[in-house]
Protein backbone atom coordinates (compact mmCIF):
# COMPACT_ATOMS: atom_id res chain seq x y z
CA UNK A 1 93.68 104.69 114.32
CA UNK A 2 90.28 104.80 112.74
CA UNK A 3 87.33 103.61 114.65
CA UNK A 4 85.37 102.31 111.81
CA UNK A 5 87.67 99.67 111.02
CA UNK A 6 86.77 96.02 111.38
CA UNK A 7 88.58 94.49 114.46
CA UNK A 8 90.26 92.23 112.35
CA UNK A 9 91.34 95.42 110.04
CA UNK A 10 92.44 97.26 113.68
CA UNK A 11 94.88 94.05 114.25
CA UNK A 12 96.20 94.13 111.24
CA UNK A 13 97.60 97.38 111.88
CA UNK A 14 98.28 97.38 115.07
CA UNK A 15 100.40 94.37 114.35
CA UNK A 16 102.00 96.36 111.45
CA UNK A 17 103.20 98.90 113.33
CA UNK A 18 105.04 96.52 116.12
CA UNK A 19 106.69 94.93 113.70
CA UNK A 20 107.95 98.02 111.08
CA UNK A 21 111.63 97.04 112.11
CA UNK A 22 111.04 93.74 111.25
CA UNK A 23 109.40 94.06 108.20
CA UNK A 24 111.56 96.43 107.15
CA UNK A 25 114.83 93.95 107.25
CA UNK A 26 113.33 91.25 106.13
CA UNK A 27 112.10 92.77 102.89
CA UNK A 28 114.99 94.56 102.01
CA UNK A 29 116.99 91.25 102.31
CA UNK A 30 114.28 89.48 100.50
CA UNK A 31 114.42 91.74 97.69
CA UNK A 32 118.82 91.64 97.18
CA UNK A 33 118.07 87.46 96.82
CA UNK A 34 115.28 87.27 94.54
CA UNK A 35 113.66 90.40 93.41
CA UNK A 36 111.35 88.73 90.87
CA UNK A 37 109.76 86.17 92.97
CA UNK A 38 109.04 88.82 95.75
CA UNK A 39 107.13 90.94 92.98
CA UNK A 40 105.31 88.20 91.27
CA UNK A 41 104.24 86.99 95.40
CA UNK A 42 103.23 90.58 96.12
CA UNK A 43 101.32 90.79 93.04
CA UNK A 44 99.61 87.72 93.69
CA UNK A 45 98.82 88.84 97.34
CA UNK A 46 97.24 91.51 96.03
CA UNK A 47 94.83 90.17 93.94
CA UNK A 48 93.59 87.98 96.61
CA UNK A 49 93.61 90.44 99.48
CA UNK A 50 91.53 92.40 96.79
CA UNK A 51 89.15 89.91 96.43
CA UNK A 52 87.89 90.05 99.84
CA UNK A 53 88.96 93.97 100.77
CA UNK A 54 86.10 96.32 100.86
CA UNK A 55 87.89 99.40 100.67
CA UNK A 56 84.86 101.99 100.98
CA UNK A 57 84.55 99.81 104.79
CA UNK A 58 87.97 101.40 105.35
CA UNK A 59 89.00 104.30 103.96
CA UNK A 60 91.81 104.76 106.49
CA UNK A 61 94.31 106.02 103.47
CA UNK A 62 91.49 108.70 102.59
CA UNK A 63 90.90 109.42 106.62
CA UNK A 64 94.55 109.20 107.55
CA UNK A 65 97.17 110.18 104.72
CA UNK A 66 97.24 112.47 101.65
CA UNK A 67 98.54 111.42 97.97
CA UNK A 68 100.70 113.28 95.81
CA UNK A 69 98.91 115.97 93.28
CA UNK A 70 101.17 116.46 90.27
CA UNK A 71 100.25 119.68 88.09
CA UNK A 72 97.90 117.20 85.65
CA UNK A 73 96.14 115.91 89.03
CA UNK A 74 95.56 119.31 90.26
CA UNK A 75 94.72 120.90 86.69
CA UNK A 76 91.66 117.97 86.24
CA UNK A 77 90.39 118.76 89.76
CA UNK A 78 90.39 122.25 89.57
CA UNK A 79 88.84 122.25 86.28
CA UNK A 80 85.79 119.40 87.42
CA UNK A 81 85.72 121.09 90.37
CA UNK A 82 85.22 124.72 88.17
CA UNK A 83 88.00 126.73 90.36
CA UNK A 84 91.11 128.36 89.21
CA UNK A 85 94.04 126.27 89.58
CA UNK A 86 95.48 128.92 92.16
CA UNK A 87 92.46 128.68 93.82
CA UNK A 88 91.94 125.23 94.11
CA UNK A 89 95.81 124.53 94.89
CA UNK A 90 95.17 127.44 98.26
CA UNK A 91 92.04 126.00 99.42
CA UNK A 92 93.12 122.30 99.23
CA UNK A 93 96.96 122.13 98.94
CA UNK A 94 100.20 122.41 100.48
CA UNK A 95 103.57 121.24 99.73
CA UNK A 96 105.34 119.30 101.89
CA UNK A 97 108.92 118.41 103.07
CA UNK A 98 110.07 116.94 99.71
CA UNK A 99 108.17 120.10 97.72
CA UNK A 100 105.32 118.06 96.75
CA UNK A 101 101.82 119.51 96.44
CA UNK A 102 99.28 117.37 99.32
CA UNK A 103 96.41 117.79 101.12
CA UNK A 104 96.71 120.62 103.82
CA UNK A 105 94.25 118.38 106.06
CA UNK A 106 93.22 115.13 106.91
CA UNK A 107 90.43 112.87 106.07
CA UNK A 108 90.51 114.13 102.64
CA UNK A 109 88.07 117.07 101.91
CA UNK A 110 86.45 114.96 98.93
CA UNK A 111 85.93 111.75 101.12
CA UNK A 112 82.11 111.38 101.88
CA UNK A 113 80.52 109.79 104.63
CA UNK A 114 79.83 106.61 103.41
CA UNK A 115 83.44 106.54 102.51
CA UNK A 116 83.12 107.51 98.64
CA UNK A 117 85.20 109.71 96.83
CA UNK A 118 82.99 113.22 95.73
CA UNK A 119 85.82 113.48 92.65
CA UNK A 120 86.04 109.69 92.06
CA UNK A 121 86.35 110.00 88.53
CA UNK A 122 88.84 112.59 88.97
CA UNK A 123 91.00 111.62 91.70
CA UNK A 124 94.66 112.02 91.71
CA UNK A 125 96.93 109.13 90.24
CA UNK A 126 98.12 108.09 93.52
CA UNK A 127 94.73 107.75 95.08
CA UNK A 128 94.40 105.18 91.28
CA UNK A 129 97.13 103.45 92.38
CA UNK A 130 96.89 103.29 96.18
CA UNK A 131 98.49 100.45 97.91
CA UNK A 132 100.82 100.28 94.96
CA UNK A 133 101.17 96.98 95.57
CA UNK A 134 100.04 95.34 92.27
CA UNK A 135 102.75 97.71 90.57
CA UNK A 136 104.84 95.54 88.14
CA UNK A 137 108.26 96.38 90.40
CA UNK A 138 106.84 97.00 93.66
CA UNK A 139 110.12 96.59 95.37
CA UNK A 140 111.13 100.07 94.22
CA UNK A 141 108.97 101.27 96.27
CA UNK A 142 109.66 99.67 99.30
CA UNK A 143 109.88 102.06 102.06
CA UNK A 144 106.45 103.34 101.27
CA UNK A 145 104.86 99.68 101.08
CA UNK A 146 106.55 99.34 104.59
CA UNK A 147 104.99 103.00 105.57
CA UNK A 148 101.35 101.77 104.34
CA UNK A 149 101.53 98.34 106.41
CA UNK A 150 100.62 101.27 108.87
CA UNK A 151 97.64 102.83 106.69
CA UNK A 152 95.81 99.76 104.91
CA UNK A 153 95.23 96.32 106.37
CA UNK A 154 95.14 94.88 102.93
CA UNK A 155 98.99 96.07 102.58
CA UNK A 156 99.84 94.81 106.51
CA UNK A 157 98.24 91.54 105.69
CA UNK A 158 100.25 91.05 102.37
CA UNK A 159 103.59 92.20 103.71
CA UNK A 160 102.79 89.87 106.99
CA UNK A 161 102.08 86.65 104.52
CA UNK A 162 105.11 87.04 102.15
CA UNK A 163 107.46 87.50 105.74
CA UNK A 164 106.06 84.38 106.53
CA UNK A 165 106.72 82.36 103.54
């Protein structure tokens, strides 16, 4: 886990990860008995978590994991960063289990110290979207919302709030 999280962030976690099983039933039966209200909640959650989050404090998702780079990810990056595609995709890339192009190491090569992003502007969709949890059907995306309770403290605290409600 990443020293330069808050305490409070660290808990939030730490808690996460105790409680995977946990989470893990109890949003999967949450989501066969009313799928709507669990997206509207997490929506919600989201906004307000958001409010208060200061991601570039964090960065554990850019320290920690890697998104997916589809061919229009890796063509904009290689072409801001002015490298050939092949290039770019050997100095950077690798595909994984599921045959998906992602980062060959961790934190990200592009992550700054002050925890910006060099390619901000550029940056894959997935690092856009990252938590995914204002998505409009979040709950088809489930087991990865459960895997990033373990990444992002905004995520653990959202999934811990709508098992308690």
């Amino acid at each position: 886990m990443n020293s330069s999280l808050s305490s409070q962030d660290r808990n939030s976690l730490s808690q996460a990860k105790k409680k995977r099983k946990e989470y893990r039933k109890k949003l999967l039966h949450l989501k066969k008995k009313r799928p709507k209200q669990i997206n509207d909640q997490f929506n919600t959650l989201h906004d307000h978590e958001f409010e208060t989050m200061d991601c570039l404090s964090c960065a554990n998702c850019c320290k920690t994991t890697s998104p997916i780079f589809r061919n229009v990810d890796i063509n904009r990056l290689a072409k801001h960063l002015r490298m050939k595609v092949g290039s770019f995709t050997e100095k950077y890339l690798k595909l994984d289990e599921d045959n998906d192009y992602v980062l060959k190491s961790s934190p990200c090569p592009f992550l700054n110290e002050d925890n910006t992003c060099s390619v901000y502007d550029f940056r894959p969709l997935a690092c856009r979207e990252y938590p995914h949890t204002d998505r409009k059907n979040v709950l088809q995306i489930m087991d990865l919302t459960i895997n990033n309770t373990e990444v992002c403290p905004a995520v653990a605290r959202i999934v811990e709030k709508i098992i308690q409600e």
